[in-house]
Protein backbone atom coordinates (compact mmCIF):
# COMPACT_ATOMS: atom_id res chain seq x y z
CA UNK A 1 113.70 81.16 102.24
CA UNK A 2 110.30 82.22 102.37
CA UNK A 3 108.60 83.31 99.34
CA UNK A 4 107.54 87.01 98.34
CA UNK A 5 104.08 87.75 98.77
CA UNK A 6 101.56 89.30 95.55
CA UNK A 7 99.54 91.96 95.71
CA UNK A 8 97.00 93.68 93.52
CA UNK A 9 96.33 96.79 92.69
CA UNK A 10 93.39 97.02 94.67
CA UNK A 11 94.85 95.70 97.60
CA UNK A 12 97.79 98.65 97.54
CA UNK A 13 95.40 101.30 96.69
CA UNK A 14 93.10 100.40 100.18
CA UNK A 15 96.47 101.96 101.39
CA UNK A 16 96.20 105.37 101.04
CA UNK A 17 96.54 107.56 104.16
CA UNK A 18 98.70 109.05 106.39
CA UNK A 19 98.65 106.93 108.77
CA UNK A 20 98.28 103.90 106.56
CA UNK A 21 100.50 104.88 103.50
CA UNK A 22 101.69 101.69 100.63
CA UNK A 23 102.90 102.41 97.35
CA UNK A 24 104.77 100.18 94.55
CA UNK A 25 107.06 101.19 92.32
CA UNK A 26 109.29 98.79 89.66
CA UNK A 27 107.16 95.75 90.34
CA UNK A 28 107.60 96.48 94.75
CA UNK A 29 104.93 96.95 96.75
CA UNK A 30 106.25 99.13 100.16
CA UNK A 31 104.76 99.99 103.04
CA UNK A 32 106.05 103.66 103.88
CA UNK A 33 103.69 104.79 107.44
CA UNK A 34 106.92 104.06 109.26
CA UNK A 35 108.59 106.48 107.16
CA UNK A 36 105.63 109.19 107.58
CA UNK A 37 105.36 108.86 111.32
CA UNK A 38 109.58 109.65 111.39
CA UNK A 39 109.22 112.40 109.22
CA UNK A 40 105.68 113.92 110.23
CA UNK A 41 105.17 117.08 109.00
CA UNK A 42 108.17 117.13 106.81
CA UNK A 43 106.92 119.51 103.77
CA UNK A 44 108.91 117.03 101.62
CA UNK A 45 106.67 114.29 102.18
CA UNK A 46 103.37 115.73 100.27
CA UNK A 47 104.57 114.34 96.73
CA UNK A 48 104.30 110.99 99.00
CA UNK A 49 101.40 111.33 100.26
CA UNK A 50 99.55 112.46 97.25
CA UNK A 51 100.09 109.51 95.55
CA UNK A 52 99.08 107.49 98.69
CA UNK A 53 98.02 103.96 97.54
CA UNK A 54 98.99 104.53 93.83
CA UNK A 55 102.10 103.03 91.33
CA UNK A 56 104.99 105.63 90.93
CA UNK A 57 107.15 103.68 88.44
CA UNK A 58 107.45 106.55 86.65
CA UNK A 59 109.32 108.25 89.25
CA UNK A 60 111.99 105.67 88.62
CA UNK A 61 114.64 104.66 85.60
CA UNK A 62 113.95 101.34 85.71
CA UNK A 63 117.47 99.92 84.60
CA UNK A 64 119.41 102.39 87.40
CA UNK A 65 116.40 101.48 89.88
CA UNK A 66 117.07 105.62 90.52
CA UNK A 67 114.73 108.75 90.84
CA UNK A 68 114.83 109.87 86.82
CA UNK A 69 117.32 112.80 85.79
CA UNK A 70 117.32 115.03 83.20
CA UNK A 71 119.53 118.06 81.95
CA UNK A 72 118.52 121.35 83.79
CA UNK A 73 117.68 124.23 80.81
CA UNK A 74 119.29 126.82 82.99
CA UNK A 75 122.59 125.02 84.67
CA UNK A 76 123.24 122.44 81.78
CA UNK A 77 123.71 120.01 85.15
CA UNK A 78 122.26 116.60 85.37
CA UNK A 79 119.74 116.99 88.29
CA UNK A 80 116.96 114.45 89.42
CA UNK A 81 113.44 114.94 87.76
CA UNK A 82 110.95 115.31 89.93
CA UNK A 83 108.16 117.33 88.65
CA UNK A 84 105.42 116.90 91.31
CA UNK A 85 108.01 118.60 93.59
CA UNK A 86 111.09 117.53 95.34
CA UNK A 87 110.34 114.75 98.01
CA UNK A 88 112.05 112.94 100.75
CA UNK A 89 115.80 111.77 100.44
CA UNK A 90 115.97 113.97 96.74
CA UNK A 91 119.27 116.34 97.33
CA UNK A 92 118.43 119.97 96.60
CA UNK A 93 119.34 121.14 93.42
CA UNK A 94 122.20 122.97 94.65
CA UNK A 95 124.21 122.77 97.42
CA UNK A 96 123.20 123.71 100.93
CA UNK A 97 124.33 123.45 104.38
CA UNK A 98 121.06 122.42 106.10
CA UNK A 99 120.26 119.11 104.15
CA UNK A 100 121.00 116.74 106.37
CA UNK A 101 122.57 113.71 104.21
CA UNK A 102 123.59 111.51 106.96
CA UNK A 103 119.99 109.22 106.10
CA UNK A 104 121.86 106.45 105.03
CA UNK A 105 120.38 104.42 102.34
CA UNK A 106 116.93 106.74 100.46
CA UNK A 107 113.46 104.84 100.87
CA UNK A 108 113.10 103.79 97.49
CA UNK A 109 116.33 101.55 98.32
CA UNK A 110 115.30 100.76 102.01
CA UNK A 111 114.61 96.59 102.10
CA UNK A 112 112.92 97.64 105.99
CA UNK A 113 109.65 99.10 103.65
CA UNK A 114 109.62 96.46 101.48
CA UNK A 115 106.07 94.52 102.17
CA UNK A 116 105.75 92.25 98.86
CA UNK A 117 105.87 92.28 95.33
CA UNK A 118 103.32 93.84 92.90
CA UNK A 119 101.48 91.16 90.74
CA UNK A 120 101.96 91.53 86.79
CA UNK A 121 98.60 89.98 85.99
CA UNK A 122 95.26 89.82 88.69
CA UNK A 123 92.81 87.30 87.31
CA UNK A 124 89.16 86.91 88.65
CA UNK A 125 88.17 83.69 89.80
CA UNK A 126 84.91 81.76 91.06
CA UNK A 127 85.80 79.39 94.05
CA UNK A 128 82.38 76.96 94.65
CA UNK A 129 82.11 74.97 98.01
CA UNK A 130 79.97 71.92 96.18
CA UNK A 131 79.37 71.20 99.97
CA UNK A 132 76.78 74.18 100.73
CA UNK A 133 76.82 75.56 97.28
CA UNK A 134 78.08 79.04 98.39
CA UNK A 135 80.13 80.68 95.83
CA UNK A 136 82.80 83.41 96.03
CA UNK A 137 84.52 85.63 93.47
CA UNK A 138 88.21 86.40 94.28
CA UNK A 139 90.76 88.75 92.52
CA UNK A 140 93.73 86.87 92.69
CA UNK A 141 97.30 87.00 91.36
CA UNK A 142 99.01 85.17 88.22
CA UNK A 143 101.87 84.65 90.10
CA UNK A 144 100.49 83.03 93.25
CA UNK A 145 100.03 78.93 94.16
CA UNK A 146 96.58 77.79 94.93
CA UNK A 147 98.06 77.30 98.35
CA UNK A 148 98.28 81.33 98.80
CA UNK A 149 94.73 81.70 96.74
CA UNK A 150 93.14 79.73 99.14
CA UNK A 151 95.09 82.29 102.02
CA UNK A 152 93.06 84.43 100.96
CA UNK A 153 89.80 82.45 100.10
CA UNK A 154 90.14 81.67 104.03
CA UNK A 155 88.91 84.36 105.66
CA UNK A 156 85.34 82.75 103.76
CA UNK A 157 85.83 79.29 104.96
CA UNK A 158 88.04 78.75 108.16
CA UNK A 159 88.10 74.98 107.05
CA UNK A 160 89.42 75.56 103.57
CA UNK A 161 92.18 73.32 103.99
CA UNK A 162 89.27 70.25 104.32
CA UNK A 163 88.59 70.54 100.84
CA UNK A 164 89.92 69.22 97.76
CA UNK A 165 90.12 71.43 94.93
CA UNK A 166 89.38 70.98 91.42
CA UNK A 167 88.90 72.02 88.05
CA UNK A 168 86.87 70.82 85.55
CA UNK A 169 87.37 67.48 87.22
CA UNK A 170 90.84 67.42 88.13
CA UNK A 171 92.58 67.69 90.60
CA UNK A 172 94.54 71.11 91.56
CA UNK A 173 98.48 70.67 93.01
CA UNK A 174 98.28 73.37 95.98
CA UNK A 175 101.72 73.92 94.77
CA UNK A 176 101.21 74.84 91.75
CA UNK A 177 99.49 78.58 90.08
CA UNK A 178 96.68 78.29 88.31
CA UNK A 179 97.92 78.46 84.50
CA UNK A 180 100.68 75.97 85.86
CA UNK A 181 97.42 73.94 87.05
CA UNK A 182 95.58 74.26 83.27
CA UNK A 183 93.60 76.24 84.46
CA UNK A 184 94.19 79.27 81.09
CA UNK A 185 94.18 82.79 81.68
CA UNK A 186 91.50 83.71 78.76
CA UNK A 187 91.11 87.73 78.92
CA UNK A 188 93.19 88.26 75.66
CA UNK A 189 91.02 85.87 74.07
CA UNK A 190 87.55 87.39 75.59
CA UNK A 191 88.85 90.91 74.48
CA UNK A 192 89.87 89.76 71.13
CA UNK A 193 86.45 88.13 70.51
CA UNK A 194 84.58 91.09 71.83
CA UNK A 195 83.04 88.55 74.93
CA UNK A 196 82.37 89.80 78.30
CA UNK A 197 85.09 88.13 80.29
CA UNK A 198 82.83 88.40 84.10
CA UNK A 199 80.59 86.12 81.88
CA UNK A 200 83.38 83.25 81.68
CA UNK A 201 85.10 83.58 84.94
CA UNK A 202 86.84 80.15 85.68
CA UNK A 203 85.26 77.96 88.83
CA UNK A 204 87.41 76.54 91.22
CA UNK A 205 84.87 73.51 92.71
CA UNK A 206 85.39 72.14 96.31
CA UNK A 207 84.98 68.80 97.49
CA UNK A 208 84.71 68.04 101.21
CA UNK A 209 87.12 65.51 102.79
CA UNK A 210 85.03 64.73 105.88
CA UNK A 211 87.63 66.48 108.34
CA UNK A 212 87.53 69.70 110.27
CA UNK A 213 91.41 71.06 108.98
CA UNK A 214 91.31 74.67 109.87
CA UNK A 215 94.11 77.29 109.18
């Protein structure tokens, strides 16, 4: 099976139109523009699409993986909480006969908008071709292999793949991350010693293996 991809923050939040619409929510990263070109101009879609690009976990109980509920002051019923207004898939509050309800599963449960997972942890790191002495500073995920850092290190260096890659003299295993690799996420320590942690930003050095590998 293949294996999830990470994304940042940043890269979700480049997301954030109409026509180009991500969000994440509970650690999922979805990709919703199908969803807004089905439904365009659906007045139910503007909680959505004003927070285009942005984390709504907090639209969610994270144990029931549910929109949140809470205990209406006038009906003393259990109804779904959704102060920025109701949105797409929410039932109305009470019964109608033009909610259509035949949807089948709601987005938020919908595996078909389901693009990636959302990193826990993004970590800034300096990658340094020792070859031409270029140098490039990458936001990259805890979670991900140096395999799928240098993915996205690529797009810099079609030939990547022709390099080996090291730290602090050793050798890196492609198939392993980077704290797996020794090479220490340090930002709690930075923080805790009041030290500028852009100033210390880990160097991942590249050595060239005299062949033309390119992905």
């Amino acid at each position: 099976m293949s294996r999830s991809k990470y994304y940042t923050p940043n890269e979700v939040s480049a997301h954030n139109s109409v026509d180009d619409l991500w969000v994440s929510f509970l650690g999922k990263v979805c990709d919703l523009t199908p969803l807004m070109k089905e439904h365009r101009g659906d007045i139910l879609l503007m909680p959505i699409i004003e927070c285009a690009g942005k984390d709504i976990s907090h639209w969610f109980n994270p144990k029931t993986k549910d929109i949140l509920t809470h205990i209406d002051p006038v009906t003393s019923c259990v109804k779904y909480f959704t102060p920025r207004g109701r949105f797409l898939h929410v039932p109305p509050p009470w019964p109608r006969s033009d909610w259509d309800n035949d949807f089948g599963r709601p987005w938020w449960r919908d595996p078909r908008y389901e693009v990636g997972l959302l990193t826990g942890k993004t970590r800034w790191i300096r990658v340094v071709n020792t070859l031409t002495s270029q140098e490039q500073l990458l936001e990259v995920c805890s979670e991900e292999t140096l395999e799928e850092v240098m993915q996205r290190y690529v797009r810099y260096n079609a030939h990547a793949a022709s390099y080996t890659w090291k730290h602090d003299g050793a050798r890196l295993l492609m198939d392993h991350t980077l704290q797996e690799n020794g090479v220490p996420d340090e930002d709690v320590d930075m923080d805790h010693c009041r030290l500028d942690r852009d100033l210390f930003t880990p160097a991942l050095c590249l050595y060239f293996n005299d062949d033309l590998t390119e992905l």
